[in-house]
Every structure is written in C-alpha cells, then in structure tokens.
N, C-alpha and C. Protein backbone atom coordinates (compact mmCIF):
# COMPACT_ATOMS: atom_id res chain seq x y z
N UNK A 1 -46.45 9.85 3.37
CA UNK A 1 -45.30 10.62 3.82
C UNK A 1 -44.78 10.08 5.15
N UNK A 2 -45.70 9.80 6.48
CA UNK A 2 -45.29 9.27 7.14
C UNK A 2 -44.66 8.25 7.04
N UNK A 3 -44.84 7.38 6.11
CA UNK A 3 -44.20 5.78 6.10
C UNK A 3 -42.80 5.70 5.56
N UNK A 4 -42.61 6.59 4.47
CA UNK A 4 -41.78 6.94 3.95
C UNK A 4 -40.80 7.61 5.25
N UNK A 5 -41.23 8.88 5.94
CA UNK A 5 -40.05 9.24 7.03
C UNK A 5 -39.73 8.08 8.20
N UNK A 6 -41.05 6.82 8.63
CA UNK A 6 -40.55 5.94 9.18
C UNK A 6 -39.67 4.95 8.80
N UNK A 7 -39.68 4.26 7.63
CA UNK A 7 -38.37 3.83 7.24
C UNK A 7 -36.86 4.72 6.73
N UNK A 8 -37.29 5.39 6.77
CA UNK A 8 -35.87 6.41 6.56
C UNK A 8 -35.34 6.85 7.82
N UNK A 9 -36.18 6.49 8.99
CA UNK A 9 -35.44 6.46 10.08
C UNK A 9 -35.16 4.72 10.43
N UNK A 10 -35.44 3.96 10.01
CA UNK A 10 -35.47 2.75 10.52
C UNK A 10 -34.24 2.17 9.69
N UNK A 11 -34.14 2.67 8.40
CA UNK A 11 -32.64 2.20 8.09
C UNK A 11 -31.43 2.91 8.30
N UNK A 12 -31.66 4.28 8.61
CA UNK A 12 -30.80 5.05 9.61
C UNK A 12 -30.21 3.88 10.77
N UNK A 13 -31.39 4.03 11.36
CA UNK A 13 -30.77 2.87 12.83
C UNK A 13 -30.27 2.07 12.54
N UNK A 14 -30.66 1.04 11.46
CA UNK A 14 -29.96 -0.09 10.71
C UNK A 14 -28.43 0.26 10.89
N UNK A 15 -28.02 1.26 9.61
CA UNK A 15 -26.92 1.54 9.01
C UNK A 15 -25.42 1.74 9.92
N UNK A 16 -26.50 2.28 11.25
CA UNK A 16 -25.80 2.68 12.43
C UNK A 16 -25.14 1.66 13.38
N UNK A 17 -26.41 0.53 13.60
CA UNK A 17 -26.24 -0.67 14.16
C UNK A 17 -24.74 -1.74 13.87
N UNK A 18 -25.35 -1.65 12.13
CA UNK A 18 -24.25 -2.05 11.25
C UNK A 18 -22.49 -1.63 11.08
N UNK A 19 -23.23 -0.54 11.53
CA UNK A 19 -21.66 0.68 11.66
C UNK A 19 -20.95 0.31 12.92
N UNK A 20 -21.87 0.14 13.70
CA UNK A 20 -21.32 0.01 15.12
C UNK A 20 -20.53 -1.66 15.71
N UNK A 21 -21.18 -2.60 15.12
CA UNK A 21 -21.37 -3.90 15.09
C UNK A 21 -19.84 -4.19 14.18
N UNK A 22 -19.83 -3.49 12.80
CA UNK A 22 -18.36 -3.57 12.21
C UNK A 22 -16.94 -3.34 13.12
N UNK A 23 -17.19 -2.16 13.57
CA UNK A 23 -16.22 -1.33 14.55
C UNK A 23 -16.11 -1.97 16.17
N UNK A 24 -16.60 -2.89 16.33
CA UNK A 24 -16.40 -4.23 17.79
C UNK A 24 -15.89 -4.71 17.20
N UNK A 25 -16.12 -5.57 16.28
CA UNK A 25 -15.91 -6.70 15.42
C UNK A 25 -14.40 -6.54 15.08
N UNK A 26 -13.97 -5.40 14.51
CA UNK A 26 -12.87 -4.83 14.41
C UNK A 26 -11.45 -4.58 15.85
N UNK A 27 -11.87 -4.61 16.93
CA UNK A 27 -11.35 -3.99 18.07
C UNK A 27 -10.72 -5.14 18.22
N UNK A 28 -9.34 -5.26 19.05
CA UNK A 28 -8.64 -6.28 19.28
C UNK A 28 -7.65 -6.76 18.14
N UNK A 29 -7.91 -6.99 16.91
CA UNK A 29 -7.54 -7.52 16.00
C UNK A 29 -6.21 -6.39 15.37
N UNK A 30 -4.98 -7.08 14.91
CA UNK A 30 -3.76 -6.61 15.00
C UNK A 30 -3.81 -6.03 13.32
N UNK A 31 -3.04 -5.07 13.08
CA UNK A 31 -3.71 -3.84 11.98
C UNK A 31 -3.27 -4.61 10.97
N UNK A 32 -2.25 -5.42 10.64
CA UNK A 32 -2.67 -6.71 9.61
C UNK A 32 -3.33 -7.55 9.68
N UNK A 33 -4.07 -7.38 10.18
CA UNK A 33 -5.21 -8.60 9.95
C UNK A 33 -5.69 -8.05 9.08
N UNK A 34 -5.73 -7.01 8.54
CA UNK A 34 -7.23 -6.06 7.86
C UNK A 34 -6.32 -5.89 6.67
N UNK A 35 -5.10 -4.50 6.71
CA UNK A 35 -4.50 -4.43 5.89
C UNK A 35 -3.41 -5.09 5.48
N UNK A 36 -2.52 -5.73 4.69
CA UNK A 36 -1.93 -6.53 4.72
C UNK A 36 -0.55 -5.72 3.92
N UNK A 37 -0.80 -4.24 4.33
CA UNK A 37 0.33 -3.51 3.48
C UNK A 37 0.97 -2.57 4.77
N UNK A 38 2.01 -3.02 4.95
CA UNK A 38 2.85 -2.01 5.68
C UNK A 38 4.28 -1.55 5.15
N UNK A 39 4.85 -0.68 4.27
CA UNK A 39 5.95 -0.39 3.89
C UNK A 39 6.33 0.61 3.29
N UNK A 40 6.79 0.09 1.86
CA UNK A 40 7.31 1.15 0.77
C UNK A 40 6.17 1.69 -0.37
N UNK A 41 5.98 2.80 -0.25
CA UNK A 41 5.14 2.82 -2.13
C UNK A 41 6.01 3.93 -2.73
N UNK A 42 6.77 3.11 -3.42
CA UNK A 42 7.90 3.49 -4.33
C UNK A 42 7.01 4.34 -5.65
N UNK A 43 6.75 5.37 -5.72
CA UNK A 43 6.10 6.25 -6.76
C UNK A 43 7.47 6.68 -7.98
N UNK A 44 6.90 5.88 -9.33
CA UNK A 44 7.81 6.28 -10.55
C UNK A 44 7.89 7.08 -11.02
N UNK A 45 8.91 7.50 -12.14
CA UNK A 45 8.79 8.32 -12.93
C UNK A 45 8.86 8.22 -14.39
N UNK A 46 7.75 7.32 -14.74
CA UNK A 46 7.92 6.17 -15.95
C UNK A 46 7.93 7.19 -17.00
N UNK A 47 8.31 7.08 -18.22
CA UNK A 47 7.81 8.13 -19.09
C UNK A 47 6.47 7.71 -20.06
N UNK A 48 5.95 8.71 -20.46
CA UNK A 48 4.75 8.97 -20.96
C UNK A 48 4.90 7.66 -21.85
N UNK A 49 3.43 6.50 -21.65
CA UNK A 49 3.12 5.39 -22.28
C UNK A 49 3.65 4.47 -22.12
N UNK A 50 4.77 4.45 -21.01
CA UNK A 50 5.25 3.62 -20.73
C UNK A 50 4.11 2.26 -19.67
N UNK A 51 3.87 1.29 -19.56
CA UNK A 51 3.01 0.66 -18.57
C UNK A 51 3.93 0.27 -17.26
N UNK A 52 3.79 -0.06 -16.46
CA UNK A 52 3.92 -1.08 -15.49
C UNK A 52 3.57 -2.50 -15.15
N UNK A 53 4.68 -3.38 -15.74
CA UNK A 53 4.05 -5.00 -15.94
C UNK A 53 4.75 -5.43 -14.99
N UNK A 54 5.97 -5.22 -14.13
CA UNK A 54 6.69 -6.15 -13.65
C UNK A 54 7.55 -5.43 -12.73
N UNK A 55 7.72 -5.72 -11.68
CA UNK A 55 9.06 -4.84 -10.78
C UNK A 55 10.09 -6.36 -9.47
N UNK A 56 11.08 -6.08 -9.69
CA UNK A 56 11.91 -6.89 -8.83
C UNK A 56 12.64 -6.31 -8.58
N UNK A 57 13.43 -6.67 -7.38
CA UNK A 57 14.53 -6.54 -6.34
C UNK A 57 14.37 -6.93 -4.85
N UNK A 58 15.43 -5.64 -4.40
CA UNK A 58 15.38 -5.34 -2.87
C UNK A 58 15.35 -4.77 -1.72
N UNK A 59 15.16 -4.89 -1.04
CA UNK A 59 15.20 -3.02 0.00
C UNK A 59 15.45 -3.34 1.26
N UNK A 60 16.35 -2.90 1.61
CA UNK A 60 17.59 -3.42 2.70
C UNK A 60 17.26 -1.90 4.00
N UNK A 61 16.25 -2.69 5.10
CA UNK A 61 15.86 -1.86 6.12
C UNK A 61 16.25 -2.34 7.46
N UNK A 62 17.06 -1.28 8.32
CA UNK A 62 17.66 -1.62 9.35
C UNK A 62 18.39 -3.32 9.42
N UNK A 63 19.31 -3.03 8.20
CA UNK A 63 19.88 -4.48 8.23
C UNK A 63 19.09 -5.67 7.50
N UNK A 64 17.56 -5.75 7.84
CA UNK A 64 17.06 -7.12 7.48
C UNK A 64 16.83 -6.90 5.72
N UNK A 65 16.99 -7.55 4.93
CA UNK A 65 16.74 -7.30 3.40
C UNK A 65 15.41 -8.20 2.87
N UNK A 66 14.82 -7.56 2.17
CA UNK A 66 13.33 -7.75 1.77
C UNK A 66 13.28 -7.86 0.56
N UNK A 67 13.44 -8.96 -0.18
CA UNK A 67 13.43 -9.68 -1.73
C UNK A 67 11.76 -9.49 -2.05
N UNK A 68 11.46 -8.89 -3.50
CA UNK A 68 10.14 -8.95 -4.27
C UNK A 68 10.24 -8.89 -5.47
N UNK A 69 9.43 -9.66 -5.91
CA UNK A 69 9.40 -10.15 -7.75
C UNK A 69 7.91 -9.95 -7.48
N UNK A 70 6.84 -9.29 -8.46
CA UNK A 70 5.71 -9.42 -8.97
C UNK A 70 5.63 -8.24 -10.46
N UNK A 71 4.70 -9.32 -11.04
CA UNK A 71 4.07 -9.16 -11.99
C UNK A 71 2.67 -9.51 -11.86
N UNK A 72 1.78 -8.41 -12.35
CA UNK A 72 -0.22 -8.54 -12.13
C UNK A 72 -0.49 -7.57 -13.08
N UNK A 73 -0.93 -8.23 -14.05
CA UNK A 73 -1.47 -8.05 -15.40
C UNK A 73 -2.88 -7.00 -14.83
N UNK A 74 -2.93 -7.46 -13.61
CA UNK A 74 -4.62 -6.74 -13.46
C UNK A 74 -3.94 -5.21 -12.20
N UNK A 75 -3.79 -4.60 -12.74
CA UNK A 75 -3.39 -3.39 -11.76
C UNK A 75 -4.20 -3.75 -11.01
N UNK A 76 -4.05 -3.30 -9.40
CA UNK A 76 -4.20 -3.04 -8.08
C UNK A 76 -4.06 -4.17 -8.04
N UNK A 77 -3.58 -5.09 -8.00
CA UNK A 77 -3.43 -6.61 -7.65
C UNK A 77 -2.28 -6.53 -6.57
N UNK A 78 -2.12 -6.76 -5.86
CA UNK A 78 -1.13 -7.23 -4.29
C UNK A 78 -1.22 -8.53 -4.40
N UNK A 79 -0.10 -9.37 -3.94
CA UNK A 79 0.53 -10.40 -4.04
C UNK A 79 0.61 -10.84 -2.57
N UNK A 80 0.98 -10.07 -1.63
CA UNK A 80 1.54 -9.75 -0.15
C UNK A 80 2.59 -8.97 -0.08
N UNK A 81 3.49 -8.98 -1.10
CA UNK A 81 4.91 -8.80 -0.91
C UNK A 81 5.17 -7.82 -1.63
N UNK A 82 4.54 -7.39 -2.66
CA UNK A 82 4.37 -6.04 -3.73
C UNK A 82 3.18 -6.14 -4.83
N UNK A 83 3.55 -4.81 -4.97
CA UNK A 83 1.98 -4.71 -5.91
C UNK A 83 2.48 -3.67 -6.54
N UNK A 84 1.60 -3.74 -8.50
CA UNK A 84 1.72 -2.72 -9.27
C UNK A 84 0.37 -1.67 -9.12
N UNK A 85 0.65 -0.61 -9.07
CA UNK A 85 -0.49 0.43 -8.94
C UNK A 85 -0.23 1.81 -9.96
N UNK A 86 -0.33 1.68 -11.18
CA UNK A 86 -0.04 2.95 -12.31
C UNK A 86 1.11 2.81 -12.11
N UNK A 87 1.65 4.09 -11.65
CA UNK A 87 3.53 3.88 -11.91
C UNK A 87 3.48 4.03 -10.18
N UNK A 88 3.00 3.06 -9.11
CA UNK A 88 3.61 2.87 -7.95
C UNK A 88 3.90 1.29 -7.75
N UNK A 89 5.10 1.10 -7.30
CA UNK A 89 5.24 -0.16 -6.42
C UNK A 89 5.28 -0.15 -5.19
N UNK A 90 4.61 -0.87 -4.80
CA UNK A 90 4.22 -1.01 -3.42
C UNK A 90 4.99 -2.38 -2.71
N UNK A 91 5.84 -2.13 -1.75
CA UNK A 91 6.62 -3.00 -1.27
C UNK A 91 6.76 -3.53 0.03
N UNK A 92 6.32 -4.39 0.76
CA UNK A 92 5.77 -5.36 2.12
C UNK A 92 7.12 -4.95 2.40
N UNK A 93 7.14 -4.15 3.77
CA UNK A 93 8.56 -3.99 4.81
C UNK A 93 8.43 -3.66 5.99
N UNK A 94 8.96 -3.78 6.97
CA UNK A 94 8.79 -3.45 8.37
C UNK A 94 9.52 -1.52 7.81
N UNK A 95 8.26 -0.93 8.28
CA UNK A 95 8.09 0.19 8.57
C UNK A 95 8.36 0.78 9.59
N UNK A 96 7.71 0.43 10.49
CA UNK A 96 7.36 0.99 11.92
C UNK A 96 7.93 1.66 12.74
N UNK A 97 9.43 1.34 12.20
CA UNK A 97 10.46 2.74 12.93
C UNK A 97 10.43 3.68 11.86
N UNK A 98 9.34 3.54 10.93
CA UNK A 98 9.87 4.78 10.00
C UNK A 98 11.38 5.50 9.19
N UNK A 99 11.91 3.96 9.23
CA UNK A 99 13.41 4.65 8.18
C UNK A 99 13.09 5.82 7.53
N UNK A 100 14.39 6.47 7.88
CA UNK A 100 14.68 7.79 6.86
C UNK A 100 14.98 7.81 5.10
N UNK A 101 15.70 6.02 5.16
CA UNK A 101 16.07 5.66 4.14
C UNK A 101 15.83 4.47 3.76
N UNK A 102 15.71 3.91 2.58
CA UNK A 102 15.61 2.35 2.21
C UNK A 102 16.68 2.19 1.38
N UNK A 103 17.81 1.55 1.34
CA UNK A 103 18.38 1.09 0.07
C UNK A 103 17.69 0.29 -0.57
N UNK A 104 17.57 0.59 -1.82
CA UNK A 104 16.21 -0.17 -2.79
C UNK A 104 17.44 -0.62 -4.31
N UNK A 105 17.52 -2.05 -4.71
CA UNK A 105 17.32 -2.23 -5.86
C UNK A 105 16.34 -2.14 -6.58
N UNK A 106 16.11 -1.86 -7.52
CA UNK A 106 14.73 -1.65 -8.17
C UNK A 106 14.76 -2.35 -9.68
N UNK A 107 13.97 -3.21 -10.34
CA UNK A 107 14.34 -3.32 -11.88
C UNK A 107 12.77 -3.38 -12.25
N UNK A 108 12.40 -2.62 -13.38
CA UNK A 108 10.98 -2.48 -13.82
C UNK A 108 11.21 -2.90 -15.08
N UNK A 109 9.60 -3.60 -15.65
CA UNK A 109 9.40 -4.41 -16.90
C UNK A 109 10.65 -4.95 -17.54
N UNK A 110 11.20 -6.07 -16.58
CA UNK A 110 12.15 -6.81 -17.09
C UNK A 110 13.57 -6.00 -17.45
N UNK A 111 14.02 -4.96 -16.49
CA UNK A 111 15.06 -4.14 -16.82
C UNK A 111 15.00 -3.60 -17.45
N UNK A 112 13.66 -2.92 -18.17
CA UNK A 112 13.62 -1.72 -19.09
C UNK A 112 14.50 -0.28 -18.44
N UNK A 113 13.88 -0.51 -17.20
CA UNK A 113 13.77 0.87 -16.25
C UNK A 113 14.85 0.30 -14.99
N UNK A 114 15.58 0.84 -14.30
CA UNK A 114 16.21 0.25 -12.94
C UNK A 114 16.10 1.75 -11.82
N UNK A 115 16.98 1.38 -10.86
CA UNK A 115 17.40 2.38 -9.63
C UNK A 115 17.71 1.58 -8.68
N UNK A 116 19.29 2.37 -8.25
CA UNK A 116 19.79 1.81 -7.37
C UNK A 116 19.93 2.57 -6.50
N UNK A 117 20.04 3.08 -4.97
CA UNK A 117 20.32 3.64 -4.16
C UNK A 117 19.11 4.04 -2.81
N UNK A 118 19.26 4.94 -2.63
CA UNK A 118 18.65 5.42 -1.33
C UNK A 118 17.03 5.68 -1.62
N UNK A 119 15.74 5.46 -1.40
CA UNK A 119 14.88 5.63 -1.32
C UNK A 119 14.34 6.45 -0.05
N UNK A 120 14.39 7.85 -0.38
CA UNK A 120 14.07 8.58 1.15
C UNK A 120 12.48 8.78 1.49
N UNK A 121 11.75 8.24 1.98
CA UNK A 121 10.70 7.91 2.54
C UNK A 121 9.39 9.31 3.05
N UNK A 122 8.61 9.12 3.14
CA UNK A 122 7.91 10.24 4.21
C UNK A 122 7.27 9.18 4.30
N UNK A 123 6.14 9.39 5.85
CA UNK A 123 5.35 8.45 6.33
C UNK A 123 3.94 9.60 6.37
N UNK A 124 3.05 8.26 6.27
CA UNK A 124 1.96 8.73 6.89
C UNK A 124 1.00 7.60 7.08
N UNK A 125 0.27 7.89 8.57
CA UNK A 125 -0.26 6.85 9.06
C UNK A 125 -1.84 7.46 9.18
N UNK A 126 -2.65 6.18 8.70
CA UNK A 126 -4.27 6.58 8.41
C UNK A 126 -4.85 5.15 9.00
N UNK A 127 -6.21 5.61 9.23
CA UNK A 127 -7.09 4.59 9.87
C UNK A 127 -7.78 4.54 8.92
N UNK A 128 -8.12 3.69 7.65
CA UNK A 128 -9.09 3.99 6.42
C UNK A 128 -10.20 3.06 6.79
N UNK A 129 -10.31 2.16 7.90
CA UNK A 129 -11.45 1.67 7.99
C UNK A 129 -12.00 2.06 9.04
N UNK A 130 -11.48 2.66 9.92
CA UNK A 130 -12.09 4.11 11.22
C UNK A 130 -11.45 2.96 12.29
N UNK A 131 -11.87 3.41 13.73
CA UNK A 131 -10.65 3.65 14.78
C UNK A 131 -10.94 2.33 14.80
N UNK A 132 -9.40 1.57 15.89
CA UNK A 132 -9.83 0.25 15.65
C UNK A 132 -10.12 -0.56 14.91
N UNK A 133 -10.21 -0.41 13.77
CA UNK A 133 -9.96 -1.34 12.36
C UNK A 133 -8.41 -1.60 12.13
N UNK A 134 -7.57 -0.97 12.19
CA UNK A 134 -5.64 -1.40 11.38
C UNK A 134 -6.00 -0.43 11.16
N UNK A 135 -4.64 0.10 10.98
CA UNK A 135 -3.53 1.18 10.32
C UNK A 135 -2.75 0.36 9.30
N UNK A 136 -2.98 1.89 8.59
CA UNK A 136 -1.72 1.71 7.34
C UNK A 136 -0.60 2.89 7.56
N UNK A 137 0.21 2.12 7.51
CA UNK A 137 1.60 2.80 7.58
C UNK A 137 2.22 2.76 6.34
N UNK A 138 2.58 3.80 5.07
CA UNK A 138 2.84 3.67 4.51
C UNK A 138 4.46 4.91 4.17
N UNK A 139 5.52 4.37 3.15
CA UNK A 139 6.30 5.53 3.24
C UNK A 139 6.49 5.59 1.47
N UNK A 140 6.32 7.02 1.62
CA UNK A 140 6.15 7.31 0.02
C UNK A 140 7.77 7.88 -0.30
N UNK A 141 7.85 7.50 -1.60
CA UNK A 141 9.18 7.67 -2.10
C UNK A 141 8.95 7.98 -3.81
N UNK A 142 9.70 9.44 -3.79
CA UNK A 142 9.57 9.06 -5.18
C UNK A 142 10.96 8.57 -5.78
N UNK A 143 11.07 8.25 -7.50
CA UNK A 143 12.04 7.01 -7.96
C UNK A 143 12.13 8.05 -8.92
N UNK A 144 13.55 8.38 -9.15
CA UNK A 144 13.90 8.52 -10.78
C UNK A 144 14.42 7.56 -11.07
N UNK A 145 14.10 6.90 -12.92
CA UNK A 145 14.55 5.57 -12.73
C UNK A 145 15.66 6.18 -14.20
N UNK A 146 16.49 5.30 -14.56
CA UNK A 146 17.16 5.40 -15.23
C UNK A 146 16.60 4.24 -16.15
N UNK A 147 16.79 4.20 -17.85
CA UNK A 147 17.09 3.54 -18.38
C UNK A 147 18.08 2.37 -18.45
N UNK A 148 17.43 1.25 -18.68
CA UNK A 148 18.28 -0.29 -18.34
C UNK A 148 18.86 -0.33 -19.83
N UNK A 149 19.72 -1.36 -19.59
CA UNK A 149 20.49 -1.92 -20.62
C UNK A 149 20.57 -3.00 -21.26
C-alpha cells in the first residue's frame, strides 16, 4: 500500500512538472503559433443528409477580401485558410476588431448550396491550451443557404 501511495504521488509531481514545463514553453510565443485559426466559423443549415465536401468564395472584412477554396474528404481537416467541420466552415480572417459583419460569398459542394450577403458574427475568445498558450478568436455565424442552380 505504501508503494503504491508513493508512486501516485511521484507521478502527481511528474504530471505537474510536465504541466508546468508546457506552460513556459508556451509564454512568449504569438497565439498563432499554436492555433492557426483566427476568424469566421460560418455554421450551416444543410438539410438533413446532405454532407459537406467542398466550400468556396469570399469574405470581404474591413475592406481587405479573403479568397478560400477547400475540399477535405477527411472532416476536421484545416488547410490554413478553411476547413470543413459537419455543416461548419471555418474561414482564416483577421478578426481582431471583431466585425459586426462579414460580407461572405459562400458556394457549398460545388454550388449545390450558395449565400450571399452579410454574415453577422458573435465572438468569443478562449484559451484552450491554458494561459499563455494562444487564443482563439473565433466569430460564429449562422448561414441560411439557399439552393444553387
């Protein structure tokens, strides 16, 4: 019994060491270094059975415009520039002033699905690898999409 509560404190300390040693290691380093997602996660409104294979366009923030084409057969796959996640696209943009709005072209699985207009945003900012690791800044939007032609 004793030996048993001495290593159960000894990888305690470990785990801690380890914990602690991550979180230096972490300090200094600019919040993309870690995460490499700061922007849009455009949440769909695909209809039932529909998949997510493909999304392109653009999203035009404070003037500068932000072109993305991906397709990833393997959901959660990120590219840098967008990523498919169930029915979210996730879209690489300068965030950081937190637009109210994105003008977003949008075209899903090869123009099955489109949307054109205003993408109104909420933010929320999280530390998912604890303090001093990066932030994610992300702005959620949801999409009604219309049928393409």
């Amino acid at each position: 019994m004793r030996l048993h509560k001495l290593l159960s404190l000894l990888f305690a300390a470990l785990a801690s060491l380890a914990g602690a040693a991550l979180l230096q290691a972490c300090e200094g380093l600019a919040c993309n270094d870690i995460l490499p997602f700061e922007g849009l996660a455009a949440h769909l409104d695909l209809p039932e059975g529909v998949e997510l294979t493909s999304a392109e366009g653009h999203a035009v923030v404070d003037g500068k415009t932000y072109e993305f084409h991906c397709e990833t057969p393997d959901r959660g796959a990120y590219d840098g520039v967008c990523g498919l996640y169930d029915s979210v696209v996730s879209i690489r943009l300068d965030a950081s002033k937190r637009p109210s709005t994105i003008d977003l072209s949008l075209s899903i699985n090869g123009g099955a699905f489109t949307f054109e207009g205003p993408a109104r945003p909420t933010y929320e900012v999280s530390e998912p690898w604890g303090k001093g690791c990066g932030h994610a800044m992300a702005g959620d939007a949801a999409i009604k999409l219309t049928p393409g032609e």
